[in-house]
Protein backbone atom coordinates (compact mmCIF):
# COMPACT_ATOMS: atom_id res chain seq x y z
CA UNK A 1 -0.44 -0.89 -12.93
CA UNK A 2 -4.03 -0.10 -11.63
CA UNK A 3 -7.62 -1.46 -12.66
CA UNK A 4 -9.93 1.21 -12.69
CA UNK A 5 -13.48 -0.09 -13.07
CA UNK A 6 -15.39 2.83 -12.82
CA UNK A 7 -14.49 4.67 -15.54
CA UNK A 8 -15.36 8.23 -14.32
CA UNK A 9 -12.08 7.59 -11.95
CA UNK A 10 -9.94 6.23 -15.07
CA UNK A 11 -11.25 8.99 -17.29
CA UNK A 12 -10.31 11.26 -14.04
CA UNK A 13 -7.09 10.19 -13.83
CA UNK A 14 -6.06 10.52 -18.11
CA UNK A 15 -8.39 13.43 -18.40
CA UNK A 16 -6.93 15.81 -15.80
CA UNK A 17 -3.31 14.15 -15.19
CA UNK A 18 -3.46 13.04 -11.92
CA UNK A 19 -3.53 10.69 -9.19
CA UNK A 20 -6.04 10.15 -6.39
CA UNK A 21 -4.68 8.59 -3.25
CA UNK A 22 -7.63 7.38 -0.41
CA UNK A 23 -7.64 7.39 3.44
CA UNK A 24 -7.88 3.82 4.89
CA UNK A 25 -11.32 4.33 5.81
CA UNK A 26 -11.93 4.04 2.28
CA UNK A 27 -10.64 0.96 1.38
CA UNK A 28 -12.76 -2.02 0.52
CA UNK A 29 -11.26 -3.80 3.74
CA UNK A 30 -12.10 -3.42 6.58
CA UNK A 31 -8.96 -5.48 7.97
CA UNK A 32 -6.87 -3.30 6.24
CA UNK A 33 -4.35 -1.91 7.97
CA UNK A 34 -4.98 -4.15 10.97
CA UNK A 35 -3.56 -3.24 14.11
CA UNK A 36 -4.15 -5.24 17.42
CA UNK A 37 -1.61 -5.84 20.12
CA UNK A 38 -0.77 -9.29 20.32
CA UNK A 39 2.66 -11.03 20.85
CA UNK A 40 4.43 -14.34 20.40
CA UNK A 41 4.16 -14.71 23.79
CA UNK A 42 1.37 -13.92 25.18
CA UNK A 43 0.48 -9.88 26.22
CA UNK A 44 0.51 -9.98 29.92
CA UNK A 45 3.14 -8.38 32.12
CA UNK A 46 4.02 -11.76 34.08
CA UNK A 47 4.56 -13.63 30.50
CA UNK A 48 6.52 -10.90 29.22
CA UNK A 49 8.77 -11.44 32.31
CA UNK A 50 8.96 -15.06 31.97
CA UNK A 51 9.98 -14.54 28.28
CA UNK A 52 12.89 -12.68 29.02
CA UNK A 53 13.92 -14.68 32.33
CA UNK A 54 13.83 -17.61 30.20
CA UNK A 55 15.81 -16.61 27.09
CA UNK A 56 17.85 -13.28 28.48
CA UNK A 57 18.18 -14.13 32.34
CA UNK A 58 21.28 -12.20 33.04
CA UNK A 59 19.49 -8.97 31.69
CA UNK A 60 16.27 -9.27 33.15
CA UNK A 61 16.82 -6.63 36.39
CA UNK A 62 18.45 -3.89 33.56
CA UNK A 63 14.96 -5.19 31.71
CA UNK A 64 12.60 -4.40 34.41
CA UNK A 65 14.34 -0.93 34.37
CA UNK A 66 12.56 0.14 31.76
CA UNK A 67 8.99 -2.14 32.53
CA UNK A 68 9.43 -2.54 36.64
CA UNK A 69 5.42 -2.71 37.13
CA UNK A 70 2.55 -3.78 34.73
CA UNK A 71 1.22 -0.24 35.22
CA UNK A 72 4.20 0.58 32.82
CA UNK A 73 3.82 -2.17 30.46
CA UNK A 74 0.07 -1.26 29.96
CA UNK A 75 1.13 2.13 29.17
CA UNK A 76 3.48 0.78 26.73
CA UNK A 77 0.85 -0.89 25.05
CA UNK A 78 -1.61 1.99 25.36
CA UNK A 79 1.15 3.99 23.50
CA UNK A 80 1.69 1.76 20.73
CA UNK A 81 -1.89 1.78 19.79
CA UNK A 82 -2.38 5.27 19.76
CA UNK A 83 1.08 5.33 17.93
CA UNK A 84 -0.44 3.29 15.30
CA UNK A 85 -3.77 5.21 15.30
CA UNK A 86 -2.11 8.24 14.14
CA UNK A 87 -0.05 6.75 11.26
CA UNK A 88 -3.48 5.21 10.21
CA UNK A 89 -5.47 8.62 10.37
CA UNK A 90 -2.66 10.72 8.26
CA UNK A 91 -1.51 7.89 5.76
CA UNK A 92 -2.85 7.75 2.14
CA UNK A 93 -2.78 5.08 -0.34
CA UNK A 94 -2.83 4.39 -4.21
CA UNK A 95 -2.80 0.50 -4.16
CA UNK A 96 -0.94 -1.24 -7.81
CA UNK A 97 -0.12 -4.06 -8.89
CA UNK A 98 3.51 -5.18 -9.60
CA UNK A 99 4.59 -6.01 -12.38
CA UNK A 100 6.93 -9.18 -12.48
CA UNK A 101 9.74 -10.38 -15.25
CA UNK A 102 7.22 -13.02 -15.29
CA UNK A 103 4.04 -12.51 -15.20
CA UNK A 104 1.74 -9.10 -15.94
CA UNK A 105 -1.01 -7.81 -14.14
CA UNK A 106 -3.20 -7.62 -18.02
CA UNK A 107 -3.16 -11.09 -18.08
CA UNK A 108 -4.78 -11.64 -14.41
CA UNK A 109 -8.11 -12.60 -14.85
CA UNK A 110 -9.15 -11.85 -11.22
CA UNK A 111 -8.16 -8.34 -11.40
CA UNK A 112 -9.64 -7.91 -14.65
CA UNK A 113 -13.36 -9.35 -12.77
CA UNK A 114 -12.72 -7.62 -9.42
CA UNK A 115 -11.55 -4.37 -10.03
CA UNK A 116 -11.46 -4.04 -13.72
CA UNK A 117 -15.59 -4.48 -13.56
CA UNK A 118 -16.02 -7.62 -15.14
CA UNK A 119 -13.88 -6.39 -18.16
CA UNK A 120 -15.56 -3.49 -18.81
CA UNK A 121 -13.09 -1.37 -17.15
CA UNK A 122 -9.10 -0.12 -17.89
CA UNK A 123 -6.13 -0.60 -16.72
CA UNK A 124 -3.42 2.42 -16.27
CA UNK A 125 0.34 1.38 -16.53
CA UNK A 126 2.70 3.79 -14.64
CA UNK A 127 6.36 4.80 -14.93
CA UNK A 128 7.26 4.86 -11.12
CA UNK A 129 9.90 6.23 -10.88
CA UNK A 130 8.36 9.12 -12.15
CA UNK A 131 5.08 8.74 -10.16
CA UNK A 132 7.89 8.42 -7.09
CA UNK A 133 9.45 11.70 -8.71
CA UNK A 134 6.36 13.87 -8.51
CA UNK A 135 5.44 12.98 -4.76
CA UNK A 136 9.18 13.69 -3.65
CA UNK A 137 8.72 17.63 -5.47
CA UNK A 138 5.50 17.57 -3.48
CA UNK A 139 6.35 16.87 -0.22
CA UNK A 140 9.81 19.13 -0.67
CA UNK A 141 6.90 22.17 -1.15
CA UNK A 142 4.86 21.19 1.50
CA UNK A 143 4.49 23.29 4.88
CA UNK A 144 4.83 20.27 6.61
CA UNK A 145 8.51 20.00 5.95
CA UNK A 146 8.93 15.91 6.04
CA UNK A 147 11.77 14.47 4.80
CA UNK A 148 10.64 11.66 2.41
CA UNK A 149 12.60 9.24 0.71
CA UNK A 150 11.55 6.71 -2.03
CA UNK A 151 11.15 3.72 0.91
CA UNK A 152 8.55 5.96 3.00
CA UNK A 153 6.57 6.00 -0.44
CA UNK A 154 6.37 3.10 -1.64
CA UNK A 155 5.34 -0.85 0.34
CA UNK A 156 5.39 -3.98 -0.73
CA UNK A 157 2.14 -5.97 1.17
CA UNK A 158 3.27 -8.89 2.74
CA UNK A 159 0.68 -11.97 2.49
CA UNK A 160 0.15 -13.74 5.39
CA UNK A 161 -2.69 -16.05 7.19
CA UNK A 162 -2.01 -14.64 10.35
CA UNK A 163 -1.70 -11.10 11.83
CA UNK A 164 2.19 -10.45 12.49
CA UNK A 165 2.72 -10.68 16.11
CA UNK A 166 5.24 -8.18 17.99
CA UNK A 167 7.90 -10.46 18.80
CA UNK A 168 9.55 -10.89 22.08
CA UNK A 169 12.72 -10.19 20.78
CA UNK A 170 11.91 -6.68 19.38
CA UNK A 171 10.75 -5.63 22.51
CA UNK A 172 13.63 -7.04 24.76
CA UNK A 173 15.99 -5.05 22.03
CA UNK A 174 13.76 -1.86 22.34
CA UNK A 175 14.22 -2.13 26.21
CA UNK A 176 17.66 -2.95 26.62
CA UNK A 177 19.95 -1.97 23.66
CA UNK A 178 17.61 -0.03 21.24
CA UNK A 179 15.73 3.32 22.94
CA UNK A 180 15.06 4.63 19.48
CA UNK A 181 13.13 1.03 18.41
CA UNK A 182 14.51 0.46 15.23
CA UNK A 183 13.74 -3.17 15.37
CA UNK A 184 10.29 -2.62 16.88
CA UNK A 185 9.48 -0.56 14.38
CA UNK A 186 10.31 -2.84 11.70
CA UNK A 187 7.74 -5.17 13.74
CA UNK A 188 4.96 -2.71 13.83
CA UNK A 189 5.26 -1.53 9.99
CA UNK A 190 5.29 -5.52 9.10
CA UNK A 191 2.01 -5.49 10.86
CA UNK A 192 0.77 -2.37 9.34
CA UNK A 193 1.51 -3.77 5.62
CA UNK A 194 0.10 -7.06 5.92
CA UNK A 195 -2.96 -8.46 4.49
CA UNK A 196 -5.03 -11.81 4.52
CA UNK A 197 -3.44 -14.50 2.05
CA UNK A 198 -7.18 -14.37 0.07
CA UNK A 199 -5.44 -11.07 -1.52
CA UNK A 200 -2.16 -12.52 -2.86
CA UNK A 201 -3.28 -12.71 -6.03
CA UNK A 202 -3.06 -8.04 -6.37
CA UNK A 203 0.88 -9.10 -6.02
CA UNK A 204 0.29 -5.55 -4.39
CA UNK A 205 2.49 -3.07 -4.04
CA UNK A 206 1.25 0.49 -2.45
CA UNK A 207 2.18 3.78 -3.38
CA UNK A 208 1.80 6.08 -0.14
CA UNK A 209 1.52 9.58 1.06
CA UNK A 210 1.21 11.52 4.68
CA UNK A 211 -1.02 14.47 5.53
CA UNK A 212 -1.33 15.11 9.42
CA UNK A 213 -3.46 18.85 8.38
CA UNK A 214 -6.89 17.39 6.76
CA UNK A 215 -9.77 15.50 7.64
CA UNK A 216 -10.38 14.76 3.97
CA UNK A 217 -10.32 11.26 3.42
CA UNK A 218 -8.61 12.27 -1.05
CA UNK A 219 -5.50 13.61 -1.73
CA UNK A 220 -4.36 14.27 -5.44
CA UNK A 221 -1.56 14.27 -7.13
CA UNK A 222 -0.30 16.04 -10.61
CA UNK A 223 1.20 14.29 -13.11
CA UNK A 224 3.28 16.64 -14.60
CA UNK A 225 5.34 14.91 -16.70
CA UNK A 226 3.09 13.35 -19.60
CA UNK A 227 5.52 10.32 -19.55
CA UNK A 228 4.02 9.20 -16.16
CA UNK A 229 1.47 7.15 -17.97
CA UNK A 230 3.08 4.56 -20.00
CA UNK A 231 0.11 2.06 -21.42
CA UNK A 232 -3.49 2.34 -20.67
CA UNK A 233 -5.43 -1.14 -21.63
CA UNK A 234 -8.87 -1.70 -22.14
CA UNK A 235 -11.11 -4.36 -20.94
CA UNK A 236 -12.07 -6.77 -23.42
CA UNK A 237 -15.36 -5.93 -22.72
CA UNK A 238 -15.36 -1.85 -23.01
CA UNK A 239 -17.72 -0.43 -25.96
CA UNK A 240 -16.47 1.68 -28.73
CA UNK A 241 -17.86 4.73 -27.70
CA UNK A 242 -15.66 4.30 -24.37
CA UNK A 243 -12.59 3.08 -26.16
CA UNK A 244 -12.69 6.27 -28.79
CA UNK A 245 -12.89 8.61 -25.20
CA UNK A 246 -10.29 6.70 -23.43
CA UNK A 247 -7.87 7.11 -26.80
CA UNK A 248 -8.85 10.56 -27.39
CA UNK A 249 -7.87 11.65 -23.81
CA UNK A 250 -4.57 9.76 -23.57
CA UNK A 251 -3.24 10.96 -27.29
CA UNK A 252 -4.35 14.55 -25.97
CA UNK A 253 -2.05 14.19 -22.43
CA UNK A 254 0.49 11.80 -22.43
CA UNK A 255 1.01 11.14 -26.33
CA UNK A 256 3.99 8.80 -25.55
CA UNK A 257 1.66 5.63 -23.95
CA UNK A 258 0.95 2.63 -25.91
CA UNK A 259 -2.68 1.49 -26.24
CA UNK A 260 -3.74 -1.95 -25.98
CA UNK A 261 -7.36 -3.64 -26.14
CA UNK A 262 -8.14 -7.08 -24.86
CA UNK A 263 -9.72 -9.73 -26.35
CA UNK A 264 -10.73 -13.30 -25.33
CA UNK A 265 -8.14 -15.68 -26.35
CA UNK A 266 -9.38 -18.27 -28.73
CA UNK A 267 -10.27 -22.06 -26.61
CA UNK A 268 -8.28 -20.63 -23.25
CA UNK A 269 -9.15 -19.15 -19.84
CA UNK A 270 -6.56 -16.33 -20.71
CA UNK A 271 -6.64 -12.78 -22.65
CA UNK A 272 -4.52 -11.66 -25.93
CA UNK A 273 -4.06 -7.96 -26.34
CA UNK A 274 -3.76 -6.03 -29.60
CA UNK A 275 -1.71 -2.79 -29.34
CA UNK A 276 -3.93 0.23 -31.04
CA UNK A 277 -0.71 2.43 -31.17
């Protein structure tokens, strides 16, 4: 599901069937994805080799193989940054919330306030699987030739109060057993997909797409098939006039999603909906 609160976007999105993904430049913050190069053990050369004299001494000359001066070490680091910088400058994003067996995003007050603006917004409820569907077709026509798969598109956000740190380990794998850095890559995208605790309550999960050929900072994407939209809900505080748009649009391109309108539940902090059809 996604809050819309400006409802030129939402309208957008029901009006002409598609999706609008946004460069990370875009995103309302600015920690987000944080990258800095920090490990649990501390980023200089000497503590790296202390690290690995202390937990992998019998290794540590094949180690220094692959790092024998900090001059190399540096460059790793260089490297990884710039690595980062372009996956950062060619990803897109359509952040949504999850829905759970038990609990749905409607009910979340929060999201409603934050993004739904203050209730006067909509929320759009997605079949994914189909949204996952249209992006494959995409990128199998694009010049760009990637192969995709459904775990390149999609990312859960991990929560944290910390940024991950690129673990010791990881490294000492990358260097000794693992050239292609499976592992260290698994460090680096943890990094790349974590957020500050503050944001735990999105229960986010991110629906992604790469583009290495623009500087635009939107990509779209169709929704051909009019069951993509499932359930479109509107804010308990959205006037008729907007409410008789919103239904006119969504019987007009994807006739087989439910309608819902919120209300205030009666003496509770919580919201009821009524289904319009």
């Amino acid at each position: 599901m996604r809050f819309y609160g400006n409802l030129e976007y939402a309208m957008h999105c029901i009006g002409f069937k598609e999706i609008t993904f946004l460069h990370p430049d875009k995103l309302n913050d600015p920690f987000d994805p944080l990258f800095c190069f920090t490990t649990d053990f501390g980023d200089k050369y000497t503590n790296l080799l202390n690290w690995v004299q202390q937990r992998h001494a019998k290794d540590l000359q094949k180690f220094k193989t692959v790092f024998p001066k900090e001059e190399d070490w540096n460059s790793f680091i260089n490297q990884s940054e710039d690595r980062f910088k372009l996956v950062r400058n060619s990803m897109f994003v359509f952040s949504t919330c999850a829905i759970d067996e038990e609990k749905h995003p409607k009910n979340n007050l929060h999201m409603w306030s934050h993004y739904g603006n203050g209730h006067r917004g909509i929320a759009i409820e997605f079949d994914t699987a189909l949204l996952t569907r249209a992006l494959l077709a995409l990128e199998e026509r694009s010049a760009q030739k990637v192969n995709v798969t459904i775990d390149d598109v999609w990312c859960k956000i991990n929560y944290a109060p910390d940024v991950p740190k690129l673990k010791g380990e990881s490294i000492f794998q990358y260097a000794i057993n693992d050239r292609e850095g499976t592992e260290l890559q698994k460090n680096i995208d943890l990094m790349l997909r974590s957020k500050s605790m503050e944001w735990q309550t999105e229960n986010e999960w991110r629906f992604m797409c790469k583009n290495e050929e623009t500087k635009l900072k939107v990509q779209r994407l169709p929704l051909l098939d009019e069951n993509t939209i499932t359930a479109v809900y509107l804010g308990c505080l959205v006037s008729d006039e907007v409410a008789n748009a919103v239904i006119f649009e969504t019987k007009q391109n994807f006739r087989n999603a439910n309608m819902f309108r919120g209300k205030k539940a009666k003496g509770a902090f919580a919201l009821e909906f009524e289904q319009l059809f």
